[in-house]
Protein backbone atom coordinates (compact mmCIF):
# COMPACT_ATOMS: atom_id res chain seq x y z
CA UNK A 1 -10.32 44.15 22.91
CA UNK A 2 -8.66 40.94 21.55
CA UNK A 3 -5.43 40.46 20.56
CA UNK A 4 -6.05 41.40 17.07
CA UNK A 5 -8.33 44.46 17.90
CA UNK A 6 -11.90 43.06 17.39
CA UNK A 7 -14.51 43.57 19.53
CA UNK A 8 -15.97 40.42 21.70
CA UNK A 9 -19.09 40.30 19.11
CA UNK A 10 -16.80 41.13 15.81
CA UNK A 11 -16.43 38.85 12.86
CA UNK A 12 -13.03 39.07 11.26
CA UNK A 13 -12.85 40.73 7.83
CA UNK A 14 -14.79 37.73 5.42
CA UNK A 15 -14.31 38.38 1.25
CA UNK A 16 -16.52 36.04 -1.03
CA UNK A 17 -15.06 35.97 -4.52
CA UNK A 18 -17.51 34.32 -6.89
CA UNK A 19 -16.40 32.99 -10.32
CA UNK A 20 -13.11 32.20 -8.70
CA UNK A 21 -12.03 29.39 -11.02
CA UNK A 22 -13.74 28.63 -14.50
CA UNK A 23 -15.91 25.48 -14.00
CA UNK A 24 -19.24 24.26 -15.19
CA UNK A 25 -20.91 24.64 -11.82
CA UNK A 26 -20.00 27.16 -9.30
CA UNK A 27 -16.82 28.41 -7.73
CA UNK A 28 -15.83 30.92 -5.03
CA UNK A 29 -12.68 31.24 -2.79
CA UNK A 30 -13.79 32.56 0.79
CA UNK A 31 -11.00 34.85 2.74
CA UNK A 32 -12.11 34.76 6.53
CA UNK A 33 -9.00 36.94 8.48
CA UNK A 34 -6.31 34.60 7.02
CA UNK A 35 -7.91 31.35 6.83
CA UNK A 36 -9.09 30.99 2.77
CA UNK A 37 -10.72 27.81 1.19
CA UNK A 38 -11.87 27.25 -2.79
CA UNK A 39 -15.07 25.87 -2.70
CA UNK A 40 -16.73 24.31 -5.91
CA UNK A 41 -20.11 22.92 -6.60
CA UNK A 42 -20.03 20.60 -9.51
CA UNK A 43 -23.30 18.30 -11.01
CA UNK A 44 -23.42 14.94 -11.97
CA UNK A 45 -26.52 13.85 -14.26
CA UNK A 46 -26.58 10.50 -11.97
CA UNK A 47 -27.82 9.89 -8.17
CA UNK A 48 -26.19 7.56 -5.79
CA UNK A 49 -26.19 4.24 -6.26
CA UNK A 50 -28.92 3.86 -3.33
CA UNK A 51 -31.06 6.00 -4.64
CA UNK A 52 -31.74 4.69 -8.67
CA UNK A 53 -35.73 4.97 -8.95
CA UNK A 54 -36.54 6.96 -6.47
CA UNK A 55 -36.44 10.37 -8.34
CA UNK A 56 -34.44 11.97 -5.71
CA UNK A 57 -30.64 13.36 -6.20
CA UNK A 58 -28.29 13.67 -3.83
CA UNK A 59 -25.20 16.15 -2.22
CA UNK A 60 -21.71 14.37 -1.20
CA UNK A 61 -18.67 17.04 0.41
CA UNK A 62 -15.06 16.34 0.28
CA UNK A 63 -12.56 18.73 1.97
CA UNK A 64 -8.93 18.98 2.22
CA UNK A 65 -6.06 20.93 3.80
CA UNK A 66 -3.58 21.79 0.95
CA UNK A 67 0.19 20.84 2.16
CA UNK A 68 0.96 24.34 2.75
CA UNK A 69 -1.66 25.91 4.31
CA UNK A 70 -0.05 25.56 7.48
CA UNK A 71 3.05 26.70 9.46
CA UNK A 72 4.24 23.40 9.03
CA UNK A 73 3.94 20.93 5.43
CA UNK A 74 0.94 18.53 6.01
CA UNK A 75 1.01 15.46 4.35
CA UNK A 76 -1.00 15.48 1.38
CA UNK A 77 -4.03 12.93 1.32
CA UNK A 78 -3.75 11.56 -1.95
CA UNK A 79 -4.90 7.82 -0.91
CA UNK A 80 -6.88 8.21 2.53
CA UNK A 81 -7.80 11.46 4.40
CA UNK A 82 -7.29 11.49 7.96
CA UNK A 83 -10.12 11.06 10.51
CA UNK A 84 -10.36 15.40 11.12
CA UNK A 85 -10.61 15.65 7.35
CA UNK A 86 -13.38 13.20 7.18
CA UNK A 87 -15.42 13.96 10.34
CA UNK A 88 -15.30 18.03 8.51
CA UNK A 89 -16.58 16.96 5.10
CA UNK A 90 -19.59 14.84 6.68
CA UNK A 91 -20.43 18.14 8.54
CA UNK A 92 -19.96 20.02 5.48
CA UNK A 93 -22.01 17.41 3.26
CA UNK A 94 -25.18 17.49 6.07
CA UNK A 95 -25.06 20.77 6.64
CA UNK A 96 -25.63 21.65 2.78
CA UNK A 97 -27.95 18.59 2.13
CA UNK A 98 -30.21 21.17 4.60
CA UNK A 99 -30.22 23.34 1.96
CA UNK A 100 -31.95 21.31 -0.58
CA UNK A 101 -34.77 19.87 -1.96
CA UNK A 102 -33.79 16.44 -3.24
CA UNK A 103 -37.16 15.49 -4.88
CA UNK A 104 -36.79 19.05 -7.12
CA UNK A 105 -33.36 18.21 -7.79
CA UNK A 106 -34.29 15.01 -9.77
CA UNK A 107 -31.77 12.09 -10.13
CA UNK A 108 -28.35 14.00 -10.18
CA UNK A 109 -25.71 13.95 -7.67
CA UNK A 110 -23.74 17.40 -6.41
CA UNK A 111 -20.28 17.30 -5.91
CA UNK A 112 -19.26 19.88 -3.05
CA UNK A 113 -14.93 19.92 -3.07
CA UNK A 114 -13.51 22.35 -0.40
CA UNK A 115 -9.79 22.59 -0.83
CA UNK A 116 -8.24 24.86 2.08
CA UNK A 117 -5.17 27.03 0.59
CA UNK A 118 -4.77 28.64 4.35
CA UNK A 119 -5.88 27.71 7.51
CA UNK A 120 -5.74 29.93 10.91
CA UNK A 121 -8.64 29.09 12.41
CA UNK A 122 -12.39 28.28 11.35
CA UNK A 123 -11.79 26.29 8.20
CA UNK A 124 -14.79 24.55 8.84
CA UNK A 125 -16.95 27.34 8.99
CA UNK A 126 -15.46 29.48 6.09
CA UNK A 127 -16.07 26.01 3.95
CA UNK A 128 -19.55 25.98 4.42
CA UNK A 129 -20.10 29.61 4.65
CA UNK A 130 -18.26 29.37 0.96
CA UNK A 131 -19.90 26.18 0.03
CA UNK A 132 -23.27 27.52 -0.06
CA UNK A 133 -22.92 30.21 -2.05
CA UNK A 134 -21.05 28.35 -4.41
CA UNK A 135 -23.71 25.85 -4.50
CA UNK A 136 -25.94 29.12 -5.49
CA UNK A 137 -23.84 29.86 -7.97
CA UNK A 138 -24.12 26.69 -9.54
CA UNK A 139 -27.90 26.24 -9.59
CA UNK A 140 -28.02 29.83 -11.49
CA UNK A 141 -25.84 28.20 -13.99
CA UNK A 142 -27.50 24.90 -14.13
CA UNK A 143 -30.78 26.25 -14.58
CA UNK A 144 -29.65 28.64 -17.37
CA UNK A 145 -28.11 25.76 -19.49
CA UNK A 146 -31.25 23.95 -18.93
CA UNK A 147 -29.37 21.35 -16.67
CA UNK A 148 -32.26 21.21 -14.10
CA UNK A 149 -35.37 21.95 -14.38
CA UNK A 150 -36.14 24.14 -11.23
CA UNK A 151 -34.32 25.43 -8.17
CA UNK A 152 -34.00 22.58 -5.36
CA UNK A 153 -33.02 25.69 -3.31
CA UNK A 154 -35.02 25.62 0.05
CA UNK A 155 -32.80 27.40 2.43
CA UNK A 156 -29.26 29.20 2.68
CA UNK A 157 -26.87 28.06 5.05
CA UNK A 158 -24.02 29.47 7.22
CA UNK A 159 -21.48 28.83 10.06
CA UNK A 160 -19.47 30.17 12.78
CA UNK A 161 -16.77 29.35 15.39
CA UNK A 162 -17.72 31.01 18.58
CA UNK A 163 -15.96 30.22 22.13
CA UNK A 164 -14.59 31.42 25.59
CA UNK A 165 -11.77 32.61 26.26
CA UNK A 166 -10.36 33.87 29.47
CA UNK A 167 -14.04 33.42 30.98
CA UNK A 168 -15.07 35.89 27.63
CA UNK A 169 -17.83 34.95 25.01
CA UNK A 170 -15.99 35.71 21.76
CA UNK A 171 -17.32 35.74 18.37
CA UNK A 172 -15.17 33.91 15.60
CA UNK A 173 -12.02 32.25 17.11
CA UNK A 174 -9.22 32.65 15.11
CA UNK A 175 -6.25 29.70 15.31
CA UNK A 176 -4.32 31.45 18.29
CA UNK A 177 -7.82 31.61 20.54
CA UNK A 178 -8.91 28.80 19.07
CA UNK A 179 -6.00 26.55 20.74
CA UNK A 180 -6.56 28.39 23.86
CA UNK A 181 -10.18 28.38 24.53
CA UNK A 182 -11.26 26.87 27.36
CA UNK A 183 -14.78 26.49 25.55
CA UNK A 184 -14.64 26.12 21.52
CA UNK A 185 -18.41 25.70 19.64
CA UNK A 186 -19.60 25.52 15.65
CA UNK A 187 -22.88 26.70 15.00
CA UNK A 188 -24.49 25.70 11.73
CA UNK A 189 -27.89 27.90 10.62
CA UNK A 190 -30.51 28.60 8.08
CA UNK A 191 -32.08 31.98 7.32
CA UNK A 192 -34.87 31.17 9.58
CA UNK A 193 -32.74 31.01 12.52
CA UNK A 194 -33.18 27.35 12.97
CA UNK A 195 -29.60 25.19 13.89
CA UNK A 196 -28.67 22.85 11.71
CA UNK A 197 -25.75 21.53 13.69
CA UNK A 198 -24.21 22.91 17.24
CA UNK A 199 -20.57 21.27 18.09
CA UNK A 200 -19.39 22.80 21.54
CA UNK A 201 -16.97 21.36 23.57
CA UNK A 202 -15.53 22.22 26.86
CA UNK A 203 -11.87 21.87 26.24
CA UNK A 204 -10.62 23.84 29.72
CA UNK A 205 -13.78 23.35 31.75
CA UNK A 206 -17.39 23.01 31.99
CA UNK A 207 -19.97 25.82 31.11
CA UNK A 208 -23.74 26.78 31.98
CA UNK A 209 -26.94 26.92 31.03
CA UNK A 210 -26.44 31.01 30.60
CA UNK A 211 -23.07 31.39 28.47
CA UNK A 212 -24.42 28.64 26.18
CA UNK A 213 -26.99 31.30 25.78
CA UNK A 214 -24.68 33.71 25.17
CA UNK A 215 -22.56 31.69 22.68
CA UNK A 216 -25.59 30.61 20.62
CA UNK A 217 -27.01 35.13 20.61
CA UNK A 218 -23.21 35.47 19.26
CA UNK A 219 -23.74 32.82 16.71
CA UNK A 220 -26.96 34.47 15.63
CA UNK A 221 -25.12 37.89 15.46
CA UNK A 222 -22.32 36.19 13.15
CA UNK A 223 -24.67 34.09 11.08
CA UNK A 224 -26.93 36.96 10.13
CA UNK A 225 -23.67 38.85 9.05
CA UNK A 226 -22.23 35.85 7.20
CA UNK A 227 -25.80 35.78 5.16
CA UNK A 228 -25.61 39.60 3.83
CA UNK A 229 -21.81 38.88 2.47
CA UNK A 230 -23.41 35.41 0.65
CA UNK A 231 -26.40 37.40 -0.36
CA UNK A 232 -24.14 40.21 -2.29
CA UNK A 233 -21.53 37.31 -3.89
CA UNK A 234 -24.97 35.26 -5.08
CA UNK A 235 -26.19 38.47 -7.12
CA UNK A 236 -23.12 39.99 -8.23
């Protein structure tokens, strides 16, 4: 058992409010254990300056860590963010542009903001986890207003932290195994089980061939999971 009671293979409790805030796309505010993130999805009837006459839209992610959603204030990043803030919203903004179909979506650009309120551990994840079902949300709406024409929906899309700690494969690090894993790894999938984006790092030491294995079967376990609690906010 770990520190907070889970099992090796357990998620931590994850909560998917839709409609969170009232916008004209979509909105939810993910709890994962005690990390929890608002993530939007708003359209813009324009595409990037790159791609004018070519028919296709586009999907851009920021993300930010409010000033108190950690034990100590961060500096807000009103002018530049810092280089963690940047490299997460580039994963965010590829992962999602996965789950798209930018010749469907037509010249308009989608604006994915995920604004972290609380942060212990796996603020990356929850924001994509959240993202996408926000992004769901907001292609409901748009296509009920008549803002697009059909759904450039092609795939859902999840994450999850998994690591090793104490030479044990654990599913979902929070913060406190998170700084102490001596292996730490994102997984990024679609429904069909294909990765979108692996980050592992061996922070303490190297690993093998077979826990790789076993960190990607406890991705797989998460993932799945994750899907069913998007699948129930999407219809709600």
């Amino acid at each position: 058992m770990r520190f907070d009671g889970r099992k090796e293979n357990e998620l931590r409790n994850v909560e998917i409010i839709p409609d969170f805030t009232e916008t004209s796309g979509g909105s939810v505010l993910i709890n994962w254990g005690k990390t929890r993130v608002l993530c939007t999805a708003l359209l813009e009837n324009k595409t990037m300056p790159f791609l004018e006459g070519t028919g296709k839209g586009w999907l851009t992610a920021e993300y930010a860590m409010l000033p108190s959603s950690t034990s100590g204030r961060k500096k807000r990043e009103t002018t530049r963010p810092d280089g963690r803030s940047t490299e997460i919203k580039r994963l965010i903004g590829r992962s999602l542009r996965q789950a798209l179909d930018f010749d469907a979506l037509g010249e308009k650009t989608i604006w994915i903001d995920c604004d972290v309120l609380s942060a212990d551990g796996g603020t990356r994840t929850a924001s994509i986890t959240g993202a996408y079902v926000a992004l769901a949300l907001g292609v409901k709406k748009w296509l009920k207003e008549g803002l697009i024409e059909k759904s450039p929906l092609v795939h859902s899309i999840a994450a999850v932290s998994v690591g090793i700690n104490d030479n044990v494969p654990i599913l979902d690090l929070c913060y406190r195994e998170d700084s102490g894993a001596d292996v730490d790894m994102n997984v990024v999938m679609n429904e069909q089980g294909e990765f979108i984006e692996l980050q592992g790092t061996g922070e303490g030491r190297a690993f093998g061939p077979d826990e790789l294995s076993t960190l990607i079967d406890l991705a797989k376990k998460g993932i799945a999971e994750l899907m069913l609690i998007q699948n129930k906010a999407i219809e709600k």
